[in-house]
N, C-alpha and C. Protein backbone atom coordinates (compact mmCIF):
# COMPACT_ATOMS: atom_id res chain seq x y z
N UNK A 1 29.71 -52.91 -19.83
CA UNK A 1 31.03 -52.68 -19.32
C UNK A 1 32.03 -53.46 -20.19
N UNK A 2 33.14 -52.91 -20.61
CA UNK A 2 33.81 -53.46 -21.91
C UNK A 2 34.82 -54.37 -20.70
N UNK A 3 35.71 -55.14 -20.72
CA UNK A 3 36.93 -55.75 -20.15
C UNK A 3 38.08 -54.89 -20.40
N UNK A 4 38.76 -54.44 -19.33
CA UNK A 4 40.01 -54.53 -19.60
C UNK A 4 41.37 -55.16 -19.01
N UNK A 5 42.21 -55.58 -20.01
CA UNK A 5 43.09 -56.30 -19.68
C UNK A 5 43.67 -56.19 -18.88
N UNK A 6 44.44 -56.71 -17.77
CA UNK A 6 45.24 -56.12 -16.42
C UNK A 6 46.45 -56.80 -16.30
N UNK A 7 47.21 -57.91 -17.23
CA UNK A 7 48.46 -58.65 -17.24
C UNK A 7 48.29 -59.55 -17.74
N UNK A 8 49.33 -59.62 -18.87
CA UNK A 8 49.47 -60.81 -19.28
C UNK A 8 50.74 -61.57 -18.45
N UNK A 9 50.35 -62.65 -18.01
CA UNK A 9 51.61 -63.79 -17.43
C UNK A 9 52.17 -64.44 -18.48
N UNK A 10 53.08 -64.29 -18.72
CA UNK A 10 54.60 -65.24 -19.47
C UNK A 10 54.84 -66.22 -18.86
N UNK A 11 55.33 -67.07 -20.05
CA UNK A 11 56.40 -68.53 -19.14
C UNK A 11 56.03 -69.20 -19.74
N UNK A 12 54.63 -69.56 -19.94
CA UNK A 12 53.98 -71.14 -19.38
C UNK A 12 54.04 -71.72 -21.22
N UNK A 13 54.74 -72.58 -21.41
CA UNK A 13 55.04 -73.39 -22.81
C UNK A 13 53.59 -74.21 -23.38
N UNK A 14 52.85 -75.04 -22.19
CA UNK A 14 52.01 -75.59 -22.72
C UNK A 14 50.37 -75.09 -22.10
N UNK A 15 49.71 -75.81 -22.25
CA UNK A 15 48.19 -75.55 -21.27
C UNK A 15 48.41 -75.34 -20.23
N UNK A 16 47.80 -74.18 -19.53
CA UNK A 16 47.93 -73.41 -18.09
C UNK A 16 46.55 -74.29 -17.75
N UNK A 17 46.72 -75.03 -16.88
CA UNK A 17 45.36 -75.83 -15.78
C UNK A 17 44.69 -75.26 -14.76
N UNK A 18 45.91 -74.80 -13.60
CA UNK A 18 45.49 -74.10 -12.85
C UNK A 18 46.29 -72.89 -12.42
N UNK A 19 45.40 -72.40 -11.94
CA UNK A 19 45.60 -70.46 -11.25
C UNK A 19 44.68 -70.22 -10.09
N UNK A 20 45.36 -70.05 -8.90
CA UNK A 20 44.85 -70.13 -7.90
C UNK A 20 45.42 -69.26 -6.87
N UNK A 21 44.96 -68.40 -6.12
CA UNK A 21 45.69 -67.20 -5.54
C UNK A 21 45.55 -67.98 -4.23
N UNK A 22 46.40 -67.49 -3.13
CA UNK A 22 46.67 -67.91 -1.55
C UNK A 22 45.48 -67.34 -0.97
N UNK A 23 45.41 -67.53 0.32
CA UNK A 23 43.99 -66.71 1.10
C UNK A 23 44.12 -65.10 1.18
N UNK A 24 45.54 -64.77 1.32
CA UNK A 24 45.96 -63.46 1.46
C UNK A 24 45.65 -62.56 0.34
N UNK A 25 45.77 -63.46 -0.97
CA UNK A 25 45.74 -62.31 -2.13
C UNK A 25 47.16 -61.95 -2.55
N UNK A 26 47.66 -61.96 -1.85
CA UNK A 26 49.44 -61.65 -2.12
C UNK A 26 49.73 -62.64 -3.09
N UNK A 27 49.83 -63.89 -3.44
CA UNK A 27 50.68 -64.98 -4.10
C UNK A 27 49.42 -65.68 -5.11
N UNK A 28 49.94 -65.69 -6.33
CA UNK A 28 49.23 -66.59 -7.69
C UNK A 28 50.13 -67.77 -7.84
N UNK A 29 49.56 -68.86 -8.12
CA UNK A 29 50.15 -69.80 -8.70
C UNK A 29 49.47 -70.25 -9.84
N UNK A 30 49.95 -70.79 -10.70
CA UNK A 30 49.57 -71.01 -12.10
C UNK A 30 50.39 -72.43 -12.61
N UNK A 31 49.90 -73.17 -12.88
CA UNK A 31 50.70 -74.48 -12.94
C UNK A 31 49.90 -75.12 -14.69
N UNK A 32 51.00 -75.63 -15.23
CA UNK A 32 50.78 -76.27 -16.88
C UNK A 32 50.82 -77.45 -17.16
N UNK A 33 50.68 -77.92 -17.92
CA UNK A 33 50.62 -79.24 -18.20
C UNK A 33 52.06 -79.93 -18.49
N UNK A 34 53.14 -78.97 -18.60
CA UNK A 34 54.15 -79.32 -18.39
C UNK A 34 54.65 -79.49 -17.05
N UNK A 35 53.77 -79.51 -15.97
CA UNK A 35 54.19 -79.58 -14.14
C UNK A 35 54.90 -78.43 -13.96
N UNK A 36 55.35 -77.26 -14.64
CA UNK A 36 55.46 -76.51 -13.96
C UNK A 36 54.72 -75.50 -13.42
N UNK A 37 54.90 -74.96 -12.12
CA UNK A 37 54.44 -74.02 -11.22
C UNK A 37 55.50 -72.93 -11.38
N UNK A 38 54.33 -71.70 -11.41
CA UNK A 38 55.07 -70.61 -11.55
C UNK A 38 54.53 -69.73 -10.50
N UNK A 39 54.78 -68.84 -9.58
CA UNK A 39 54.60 -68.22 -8.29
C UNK A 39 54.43 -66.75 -8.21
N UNK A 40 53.85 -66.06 -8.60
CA UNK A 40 53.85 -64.90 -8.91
C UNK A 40 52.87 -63.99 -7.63
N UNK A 41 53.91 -62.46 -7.68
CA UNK A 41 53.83 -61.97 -6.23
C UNK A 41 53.02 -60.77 -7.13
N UNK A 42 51.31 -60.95 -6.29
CA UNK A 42 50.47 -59.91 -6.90
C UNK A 42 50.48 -58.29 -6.21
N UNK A 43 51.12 -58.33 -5.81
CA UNK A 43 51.37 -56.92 -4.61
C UNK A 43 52.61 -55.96 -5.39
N UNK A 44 53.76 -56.77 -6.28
CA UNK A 44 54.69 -56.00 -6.78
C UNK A 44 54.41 -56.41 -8.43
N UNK A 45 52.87 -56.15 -8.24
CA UNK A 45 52.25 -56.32 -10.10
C UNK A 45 52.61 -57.57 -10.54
N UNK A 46 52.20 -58.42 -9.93
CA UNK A 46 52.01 -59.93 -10.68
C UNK A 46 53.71 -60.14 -11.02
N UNK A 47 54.49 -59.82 -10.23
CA UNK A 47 56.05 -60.17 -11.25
C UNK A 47 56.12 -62.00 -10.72
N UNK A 48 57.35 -62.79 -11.81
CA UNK A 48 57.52 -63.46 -11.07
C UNK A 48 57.87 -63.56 -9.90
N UNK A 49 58.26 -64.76 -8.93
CA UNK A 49 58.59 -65.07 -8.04
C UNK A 49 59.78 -66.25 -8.03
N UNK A 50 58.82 -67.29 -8.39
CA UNK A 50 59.49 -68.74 -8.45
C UNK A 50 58.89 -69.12 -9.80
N UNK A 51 59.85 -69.70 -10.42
CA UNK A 51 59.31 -71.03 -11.39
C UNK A 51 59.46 -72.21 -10.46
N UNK A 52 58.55 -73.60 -10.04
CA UNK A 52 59.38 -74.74 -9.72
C UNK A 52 58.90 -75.75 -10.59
N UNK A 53 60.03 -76.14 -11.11
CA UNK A 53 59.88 -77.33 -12.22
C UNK A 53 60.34 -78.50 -11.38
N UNK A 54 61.22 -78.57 -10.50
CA UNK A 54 61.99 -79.91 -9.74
C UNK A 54 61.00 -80.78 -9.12
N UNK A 55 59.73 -80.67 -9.49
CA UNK A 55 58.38 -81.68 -8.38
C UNK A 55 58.60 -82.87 -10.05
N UNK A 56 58.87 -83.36 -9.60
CA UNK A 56 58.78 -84.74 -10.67
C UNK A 56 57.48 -85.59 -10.78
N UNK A 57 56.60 -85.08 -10.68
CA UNK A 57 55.12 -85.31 -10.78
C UNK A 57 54.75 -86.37 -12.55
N UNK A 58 54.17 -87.59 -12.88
CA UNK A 58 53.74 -87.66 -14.07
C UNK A 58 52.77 -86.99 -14.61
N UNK A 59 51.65 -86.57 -14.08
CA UNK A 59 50.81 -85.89 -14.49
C UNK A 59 50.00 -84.67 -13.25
N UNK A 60 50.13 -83.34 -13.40
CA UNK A 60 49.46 -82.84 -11.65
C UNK A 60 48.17 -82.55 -11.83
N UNK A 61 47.54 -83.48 -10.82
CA UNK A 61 46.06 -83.24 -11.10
C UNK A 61 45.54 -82.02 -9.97
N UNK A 62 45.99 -81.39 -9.39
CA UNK A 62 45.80 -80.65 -8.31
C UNK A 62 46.59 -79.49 -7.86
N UNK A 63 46.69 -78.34 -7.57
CA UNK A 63 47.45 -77.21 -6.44
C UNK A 63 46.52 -76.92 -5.77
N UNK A 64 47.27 -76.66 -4.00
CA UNK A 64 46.62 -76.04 -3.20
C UNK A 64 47.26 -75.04 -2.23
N UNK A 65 46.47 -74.19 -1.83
CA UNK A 65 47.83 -73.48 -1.02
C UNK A 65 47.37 -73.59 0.59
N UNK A 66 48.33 -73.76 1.05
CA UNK A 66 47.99 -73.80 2.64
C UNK A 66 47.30 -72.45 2.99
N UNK A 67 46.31 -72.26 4.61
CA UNK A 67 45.42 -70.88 4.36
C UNK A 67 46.16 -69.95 4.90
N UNK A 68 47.34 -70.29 5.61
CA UNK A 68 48.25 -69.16 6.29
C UNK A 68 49.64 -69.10 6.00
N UNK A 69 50.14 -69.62 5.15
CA UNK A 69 51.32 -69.44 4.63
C UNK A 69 51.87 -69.67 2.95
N UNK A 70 52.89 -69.42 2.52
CA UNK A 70 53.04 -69.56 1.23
C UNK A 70 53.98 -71.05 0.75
N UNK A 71 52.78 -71.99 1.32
CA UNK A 71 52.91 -73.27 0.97
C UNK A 71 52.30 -73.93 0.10
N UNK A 72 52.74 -74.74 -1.01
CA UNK A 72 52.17 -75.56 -1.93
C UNK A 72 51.70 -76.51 -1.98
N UNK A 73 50.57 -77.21 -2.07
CA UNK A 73 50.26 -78.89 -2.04
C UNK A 73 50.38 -79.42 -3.62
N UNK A 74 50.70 -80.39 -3.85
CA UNK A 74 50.57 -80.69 -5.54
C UNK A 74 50.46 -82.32 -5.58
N UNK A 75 49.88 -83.14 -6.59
CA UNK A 75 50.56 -84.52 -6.99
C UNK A 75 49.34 -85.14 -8.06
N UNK A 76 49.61 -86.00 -8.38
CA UNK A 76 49.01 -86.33 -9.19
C UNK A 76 49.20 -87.93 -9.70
N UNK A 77 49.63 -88.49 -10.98
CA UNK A 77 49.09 -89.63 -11.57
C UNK A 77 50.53 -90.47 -10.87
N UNK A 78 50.96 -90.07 -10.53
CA UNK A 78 52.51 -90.97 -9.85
C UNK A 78 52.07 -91.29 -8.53
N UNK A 79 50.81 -90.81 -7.77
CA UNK A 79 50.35 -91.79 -6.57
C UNK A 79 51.22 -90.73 -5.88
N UNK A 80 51.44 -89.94 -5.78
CA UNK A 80 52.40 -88.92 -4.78
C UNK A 80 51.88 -87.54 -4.60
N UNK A 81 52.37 -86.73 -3.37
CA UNK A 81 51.93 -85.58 -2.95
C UNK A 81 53.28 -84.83 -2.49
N UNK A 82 53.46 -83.61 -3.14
CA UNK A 82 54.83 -83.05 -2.77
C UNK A 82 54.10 -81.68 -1.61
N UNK A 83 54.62 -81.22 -1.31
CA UNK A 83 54.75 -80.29 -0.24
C UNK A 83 56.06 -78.99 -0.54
N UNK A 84 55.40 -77.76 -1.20
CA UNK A 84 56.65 -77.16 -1.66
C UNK A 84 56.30 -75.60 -0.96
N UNK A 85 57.59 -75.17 -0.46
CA UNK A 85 57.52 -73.93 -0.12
C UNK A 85 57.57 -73.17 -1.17
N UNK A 86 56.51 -71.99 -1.50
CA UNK A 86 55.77 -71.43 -2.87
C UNK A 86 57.20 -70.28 -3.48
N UNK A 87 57.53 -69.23 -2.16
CA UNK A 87 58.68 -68.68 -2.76
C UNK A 87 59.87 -69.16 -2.97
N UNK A 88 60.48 -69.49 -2.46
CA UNK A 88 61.66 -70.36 -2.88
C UNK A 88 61.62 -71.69 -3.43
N UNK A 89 60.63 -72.21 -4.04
CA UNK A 89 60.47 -73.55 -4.63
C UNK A 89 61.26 -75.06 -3.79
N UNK A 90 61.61 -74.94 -2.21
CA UNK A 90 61.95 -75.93 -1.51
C UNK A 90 61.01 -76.85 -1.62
N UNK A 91 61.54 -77.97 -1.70
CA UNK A 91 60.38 -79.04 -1.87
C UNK A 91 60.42 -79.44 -0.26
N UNK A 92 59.06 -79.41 0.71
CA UNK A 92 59.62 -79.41 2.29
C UNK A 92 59.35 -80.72 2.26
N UNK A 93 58.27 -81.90 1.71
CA UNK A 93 58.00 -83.06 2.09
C UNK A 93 57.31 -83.36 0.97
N UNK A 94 57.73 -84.86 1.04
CA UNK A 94 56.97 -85.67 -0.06
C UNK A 94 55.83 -86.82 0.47
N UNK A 95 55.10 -87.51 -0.17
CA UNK A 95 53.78 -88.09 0.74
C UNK A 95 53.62 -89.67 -0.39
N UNK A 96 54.31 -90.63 -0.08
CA UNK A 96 53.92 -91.67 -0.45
C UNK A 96 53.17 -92.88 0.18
N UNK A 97 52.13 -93.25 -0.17
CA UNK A 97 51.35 -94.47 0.44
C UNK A 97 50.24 -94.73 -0.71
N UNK A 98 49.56 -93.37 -1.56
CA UNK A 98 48.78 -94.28 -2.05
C UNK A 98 48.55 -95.15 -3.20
N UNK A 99 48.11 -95.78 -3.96
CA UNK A 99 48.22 -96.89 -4.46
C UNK A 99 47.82 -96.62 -5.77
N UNK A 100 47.16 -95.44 -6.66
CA UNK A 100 46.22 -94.80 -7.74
C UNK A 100 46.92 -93.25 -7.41
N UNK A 101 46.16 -92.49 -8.64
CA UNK A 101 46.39 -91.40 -8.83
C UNK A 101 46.37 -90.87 -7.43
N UNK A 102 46.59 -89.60 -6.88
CA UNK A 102 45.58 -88.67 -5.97
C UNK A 102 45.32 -87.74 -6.76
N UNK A 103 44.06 -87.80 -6.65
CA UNK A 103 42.70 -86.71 -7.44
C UNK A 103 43.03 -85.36 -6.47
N UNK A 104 43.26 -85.30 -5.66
CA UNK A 104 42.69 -84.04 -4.87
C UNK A 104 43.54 -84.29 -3.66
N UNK A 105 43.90 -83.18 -2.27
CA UNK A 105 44.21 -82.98 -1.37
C UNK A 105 44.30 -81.46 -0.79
N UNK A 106 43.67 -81.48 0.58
CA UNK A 106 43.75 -80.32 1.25
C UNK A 106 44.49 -80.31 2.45
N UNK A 107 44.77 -78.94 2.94
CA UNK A 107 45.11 -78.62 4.21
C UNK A 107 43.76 -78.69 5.19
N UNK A 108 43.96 -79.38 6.40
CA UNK A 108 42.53 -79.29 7.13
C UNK A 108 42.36 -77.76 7.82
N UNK A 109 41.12 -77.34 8.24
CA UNK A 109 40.76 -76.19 8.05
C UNK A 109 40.35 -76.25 9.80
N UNK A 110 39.90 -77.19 10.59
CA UNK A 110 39.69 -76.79 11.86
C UNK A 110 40.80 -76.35 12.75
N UNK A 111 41.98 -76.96 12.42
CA UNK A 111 42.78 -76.68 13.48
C UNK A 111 44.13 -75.87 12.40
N UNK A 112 43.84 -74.80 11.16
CA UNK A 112 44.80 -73.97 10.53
C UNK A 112 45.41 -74.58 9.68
N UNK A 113 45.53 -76.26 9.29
CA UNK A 113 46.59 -76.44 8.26
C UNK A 113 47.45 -77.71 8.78
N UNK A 114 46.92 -78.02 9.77
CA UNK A 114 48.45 -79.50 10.65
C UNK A 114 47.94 -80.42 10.28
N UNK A 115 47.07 -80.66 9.45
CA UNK A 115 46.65 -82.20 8.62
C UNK A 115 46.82 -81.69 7.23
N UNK A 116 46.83 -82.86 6.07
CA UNK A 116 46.73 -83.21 4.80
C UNK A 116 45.37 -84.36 4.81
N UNK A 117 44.55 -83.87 3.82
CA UNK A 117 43.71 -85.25 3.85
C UNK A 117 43.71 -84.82 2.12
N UNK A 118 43.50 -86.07 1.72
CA UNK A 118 43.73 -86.53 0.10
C UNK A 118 42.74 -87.56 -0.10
N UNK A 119 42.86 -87.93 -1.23
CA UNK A 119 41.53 -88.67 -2.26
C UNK A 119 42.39 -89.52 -3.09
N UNK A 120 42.03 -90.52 -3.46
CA UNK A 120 42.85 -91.52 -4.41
C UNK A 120 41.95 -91.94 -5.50
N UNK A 121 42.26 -92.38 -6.83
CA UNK A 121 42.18 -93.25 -7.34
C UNK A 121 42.05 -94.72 -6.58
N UNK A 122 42.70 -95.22 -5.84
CA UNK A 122 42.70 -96.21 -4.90
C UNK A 122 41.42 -96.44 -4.40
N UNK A 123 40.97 -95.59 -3.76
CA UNK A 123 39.27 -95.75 -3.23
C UNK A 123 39.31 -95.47 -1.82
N UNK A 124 40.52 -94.47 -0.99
CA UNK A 124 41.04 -93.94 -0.25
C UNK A 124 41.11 -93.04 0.11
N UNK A 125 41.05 -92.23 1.71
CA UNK A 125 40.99 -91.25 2.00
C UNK A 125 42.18 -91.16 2.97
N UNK A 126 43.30 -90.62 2.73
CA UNK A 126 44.33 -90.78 3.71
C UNK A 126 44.65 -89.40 4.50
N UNK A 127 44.79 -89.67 6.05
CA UNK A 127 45.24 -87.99 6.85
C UNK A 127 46.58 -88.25 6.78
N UNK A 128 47.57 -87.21 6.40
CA UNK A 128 48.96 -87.16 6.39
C UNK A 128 49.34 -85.92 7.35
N UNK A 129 51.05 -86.15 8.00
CA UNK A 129 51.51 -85.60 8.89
C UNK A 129 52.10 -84.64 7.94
N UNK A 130 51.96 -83.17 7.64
CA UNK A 130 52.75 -82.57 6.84
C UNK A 130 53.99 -82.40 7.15
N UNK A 131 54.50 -82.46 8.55
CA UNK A 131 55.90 -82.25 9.02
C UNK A 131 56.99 -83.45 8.90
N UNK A 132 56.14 -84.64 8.91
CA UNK A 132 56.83 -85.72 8.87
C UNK A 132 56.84 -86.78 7.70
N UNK A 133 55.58 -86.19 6.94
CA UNK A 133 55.57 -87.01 5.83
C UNK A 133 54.35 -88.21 6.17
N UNK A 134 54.62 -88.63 7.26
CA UNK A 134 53.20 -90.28 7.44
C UNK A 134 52.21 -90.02 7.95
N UNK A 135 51.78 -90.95 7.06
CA UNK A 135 50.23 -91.20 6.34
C UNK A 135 49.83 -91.43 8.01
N UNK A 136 49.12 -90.55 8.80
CA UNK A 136 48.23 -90.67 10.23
C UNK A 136 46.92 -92.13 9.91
N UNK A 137 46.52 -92.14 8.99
CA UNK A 137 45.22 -92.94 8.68
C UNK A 137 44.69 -93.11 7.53
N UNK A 138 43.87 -93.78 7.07
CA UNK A 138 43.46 -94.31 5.90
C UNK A 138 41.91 -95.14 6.13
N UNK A 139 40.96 -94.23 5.09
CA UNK A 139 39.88 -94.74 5.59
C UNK A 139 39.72 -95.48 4.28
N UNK A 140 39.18 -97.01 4.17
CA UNK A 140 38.86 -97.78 2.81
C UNK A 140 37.51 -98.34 3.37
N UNK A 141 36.89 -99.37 2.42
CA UNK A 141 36.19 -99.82 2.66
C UNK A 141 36.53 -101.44 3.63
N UNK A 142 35.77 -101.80 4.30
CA UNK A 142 36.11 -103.47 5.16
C UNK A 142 36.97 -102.53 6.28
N UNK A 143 37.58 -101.89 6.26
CA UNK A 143 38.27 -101.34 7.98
C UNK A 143 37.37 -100.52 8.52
N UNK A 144 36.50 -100.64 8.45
CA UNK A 144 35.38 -99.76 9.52
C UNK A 144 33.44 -100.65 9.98
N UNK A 145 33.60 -99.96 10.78
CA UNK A 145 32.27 -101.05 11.18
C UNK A 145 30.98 -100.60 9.75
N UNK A 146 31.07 -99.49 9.08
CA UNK A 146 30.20 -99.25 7.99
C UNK A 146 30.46 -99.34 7.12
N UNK A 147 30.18 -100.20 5.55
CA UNK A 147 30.93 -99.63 4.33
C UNK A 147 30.93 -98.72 3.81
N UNK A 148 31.62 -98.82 2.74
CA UNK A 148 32.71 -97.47 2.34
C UNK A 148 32.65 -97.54 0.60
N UNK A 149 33.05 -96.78 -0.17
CA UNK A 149 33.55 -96.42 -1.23
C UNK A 149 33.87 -97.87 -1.56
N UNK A 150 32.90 -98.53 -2.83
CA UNK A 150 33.91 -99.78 -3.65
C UNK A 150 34.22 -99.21 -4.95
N UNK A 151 34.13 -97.98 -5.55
CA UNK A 151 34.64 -97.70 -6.71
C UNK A 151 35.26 -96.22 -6.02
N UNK A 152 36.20 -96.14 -7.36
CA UNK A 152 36.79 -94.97 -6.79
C UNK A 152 35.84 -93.52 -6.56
N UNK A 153 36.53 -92.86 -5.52
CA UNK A 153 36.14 -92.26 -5.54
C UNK A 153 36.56 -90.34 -6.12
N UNK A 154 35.77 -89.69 -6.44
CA UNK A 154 35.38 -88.92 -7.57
C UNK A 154 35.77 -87.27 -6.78
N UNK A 155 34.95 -87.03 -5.77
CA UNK A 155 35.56 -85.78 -5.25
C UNK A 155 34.88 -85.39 -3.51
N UNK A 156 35.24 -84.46 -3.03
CA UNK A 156 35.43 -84.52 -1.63
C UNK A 156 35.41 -83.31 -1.31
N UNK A 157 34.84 -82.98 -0.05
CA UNK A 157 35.45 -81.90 0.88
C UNK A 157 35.49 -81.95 2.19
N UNK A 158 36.39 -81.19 3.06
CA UNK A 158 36.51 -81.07 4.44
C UNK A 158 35.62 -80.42 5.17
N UNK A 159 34.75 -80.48 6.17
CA UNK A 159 33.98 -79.88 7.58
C UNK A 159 34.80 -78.69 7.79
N UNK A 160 34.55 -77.47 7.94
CA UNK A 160 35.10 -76.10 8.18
C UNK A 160 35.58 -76.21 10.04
N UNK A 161 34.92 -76.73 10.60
CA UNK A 161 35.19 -76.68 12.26
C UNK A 161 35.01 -78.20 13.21
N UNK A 162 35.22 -78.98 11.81
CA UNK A 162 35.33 -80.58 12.27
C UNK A 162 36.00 -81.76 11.82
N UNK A 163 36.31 -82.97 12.02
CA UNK A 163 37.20 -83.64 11.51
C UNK A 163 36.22 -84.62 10.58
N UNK A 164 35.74 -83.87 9.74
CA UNK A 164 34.15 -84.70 9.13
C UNK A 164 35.10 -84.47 7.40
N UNK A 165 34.70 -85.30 6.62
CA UNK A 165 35.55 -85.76 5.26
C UNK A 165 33.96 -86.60 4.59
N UNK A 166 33.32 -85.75 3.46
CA UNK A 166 32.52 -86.23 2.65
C UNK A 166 32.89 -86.70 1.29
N UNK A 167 32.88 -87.38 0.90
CA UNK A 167 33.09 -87.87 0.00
C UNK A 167 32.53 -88.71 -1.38
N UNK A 168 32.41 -88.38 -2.68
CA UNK A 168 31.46 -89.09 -3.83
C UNK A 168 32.16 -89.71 -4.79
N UNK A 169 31.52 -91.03 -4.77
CA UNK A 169 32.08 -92.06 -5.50
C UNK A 169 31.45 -92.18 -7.39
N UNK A 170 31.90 -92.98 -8.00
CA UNK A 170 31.89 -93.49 -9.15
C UNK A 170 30.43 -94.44 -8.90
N UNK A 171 30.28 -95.27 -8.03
CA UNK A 171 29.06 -95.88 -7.79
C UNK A 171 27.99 -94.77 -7.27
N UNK A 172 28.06 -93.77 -7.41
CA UNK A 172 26.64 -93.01 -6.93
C UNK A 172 26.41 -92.56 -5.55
N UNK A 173 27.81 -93.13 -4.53
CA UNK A 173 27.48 -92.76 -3.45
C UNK A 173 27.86 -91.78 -2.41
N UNK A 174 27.86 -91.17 -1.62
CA UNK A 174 28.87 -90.31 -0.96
C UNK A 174 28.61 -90.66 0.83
N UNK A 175 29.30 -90.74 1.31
CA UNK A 175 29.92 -90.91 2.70
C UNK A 175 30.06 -90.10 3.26
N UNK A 176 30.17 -89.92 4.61
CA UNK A 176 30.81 -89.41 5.33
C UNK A 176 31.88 -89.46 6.49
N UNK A 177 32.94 -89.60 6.53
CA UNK A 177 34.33 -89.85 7.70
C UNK A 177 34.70 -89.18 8.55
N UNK A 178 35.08 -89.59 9.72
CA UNK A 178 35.72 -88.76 10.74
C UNK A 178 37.44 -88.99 9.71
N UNK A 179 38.21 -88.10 9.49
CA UNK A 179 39.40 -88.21 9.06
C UNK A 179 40.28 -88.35 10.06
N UNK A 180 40.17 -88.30 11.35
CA UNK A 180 41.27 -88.66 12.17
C UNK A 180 40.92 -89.69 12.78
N UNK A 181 39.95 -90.24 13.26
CA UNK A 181 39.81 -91.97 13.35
C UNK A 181 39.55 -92.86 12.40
N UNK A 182 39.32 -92.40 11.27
CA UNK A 182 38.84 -93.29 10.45
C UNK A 182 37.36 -94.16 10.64
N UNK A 183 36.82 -93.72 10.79
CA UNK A 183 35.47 -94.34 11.35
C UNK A 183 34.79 -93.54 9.97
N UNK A 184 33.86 -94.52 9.36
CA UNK A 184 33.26 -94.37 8.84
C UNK A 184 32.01 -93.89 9.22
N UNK A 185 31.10 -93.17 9.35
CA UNK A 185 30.05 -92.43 9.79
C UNK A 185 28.73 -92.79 8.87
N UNK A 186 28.86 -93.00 7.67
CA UNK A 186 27.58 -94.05 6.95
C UNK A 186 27.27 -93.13 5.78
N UNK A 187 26.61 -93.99 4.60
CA UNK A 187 25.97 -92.83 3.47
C UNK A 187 25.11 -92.38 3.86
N UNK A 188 25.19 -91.34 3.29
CA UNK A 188 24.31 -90.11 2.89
C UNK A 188 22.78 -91.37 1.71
N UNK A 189 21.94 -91.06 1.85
CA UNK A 189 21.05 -91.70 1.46
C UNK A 189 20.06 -90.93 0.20
C-alpha cells in the first residue's frame, strides 16, 4: 500500500514536538519548539483555528486536551501550567506552586476533567483546582506515613475510575498515590 499524503500544516517556524487530536476528533493541536500552539479544526479540512503564542512558557514539555471540551493543558521548564481555551486562545488559568520543571499533567478521568494532577521535576505530585487555580494537594516524600519518590520523578499515569496516581522515578522506583488525599499507598516491588 503506497502512502498518500492528506495535508500539509503551515505555520510552524521551528521543530513541531507535539500533535495531538481532542477525544472528539474534531480539534488538532500541534505545538513547536518555539511554544507556539496552533489549533486546527479537522472537520472543515484541517484549516486553522487559533495560533496561541501569548502562554509565556520557557520551554513546553507537554499538551493535553481536556476529554470533553476544547481545552488546553500546557507548561513546562518555568515550573508553571497554563490552562488555555483551544479556540479562542483565552488563557482561563495559570497553576503556580511547583518548584522544577513540570514534566507532564493531566485532566483526571474518574470524575470527567475537575482535577489537574501533574509531575515535577521537584519530586512531586500535585492535584490542582482547574477553576481556581490551587494546588488541592501535594504528595512528596516525609508527608505520608510511606516513603515516596527521593529522586525525581520520570513519568506517570492516572487510574481510569479511581483517585489512584502511579508513578516512576529516576531511582528505579514507582509508587502508587491516592491523588486526593495524598496518602501514599507504597511501592510497587
Amino acid at each position: 500500500m503506497v502512502a498518500k499524503k492528506i495535508m500539509t500544516l503551515e505555520g510552524h517556524t521551528e521543530t513541531v514536538e507535539f500533535a495531538k487530536f481532542d477525544a472528539s476528533g474534531k480539534w488538532l493541536v500541534t505545538a513547536g519548539m518555539n511554544n507556539h500552539l496552533r489549533v486546527w479544526d479537522v472537520v472543515q479540512g484541517f484549516a486553522l483555528k487559533k495560533e496561541i503564542d501569548e502562554i509565556p512558557v520557557e520551554d513546553m514539555l507537554f499538551v493535553e486536551w481536556h476529554r470533553s471540551a476544547p481545552v488546553l493543558l500546557t507548561g513546562g521548564k518555568d515550573n508553571m501550567m497554563w490552562l488555555v481555551q483551544a479556540t479562542n486562545g483565552k488563557i482561563m488559568q495559570q497553576f503556580m506552586g511547583h518548584d522544577g520543571d513540570v514534566i507532564g499533567a493531566q485532566f483526571s478521568k474518574m470524575d470527567g476533567g475537575k482535577q489537574i494532577i501533574s509531575i515535577s521535576a521537584d519530586k512531586t505530585v500535585k492535584t490542582w483546582d482547574p477553576m481556581s487555580g490551587k494546588c488541592l494537594n501535594t504528595i512528596r516524600n516525609g508527608e505520608s506515613k510511606n516513603p515516596y519518590h527521593e529522586d525525581e520523578i520520570q513519568c506517570y499515569d492516572i487510574h481510569p475510575n479511581r483517585p489512584l496516581v502511579m508513578t516512576g522515578g529516576s531511582e528505579g522506583g514507582v509508587f502508587g498515590a491516592h491523588y486526593q488525599t495524598g496518602e501514599v499507598l507504597g511501592k510497587c516491588a
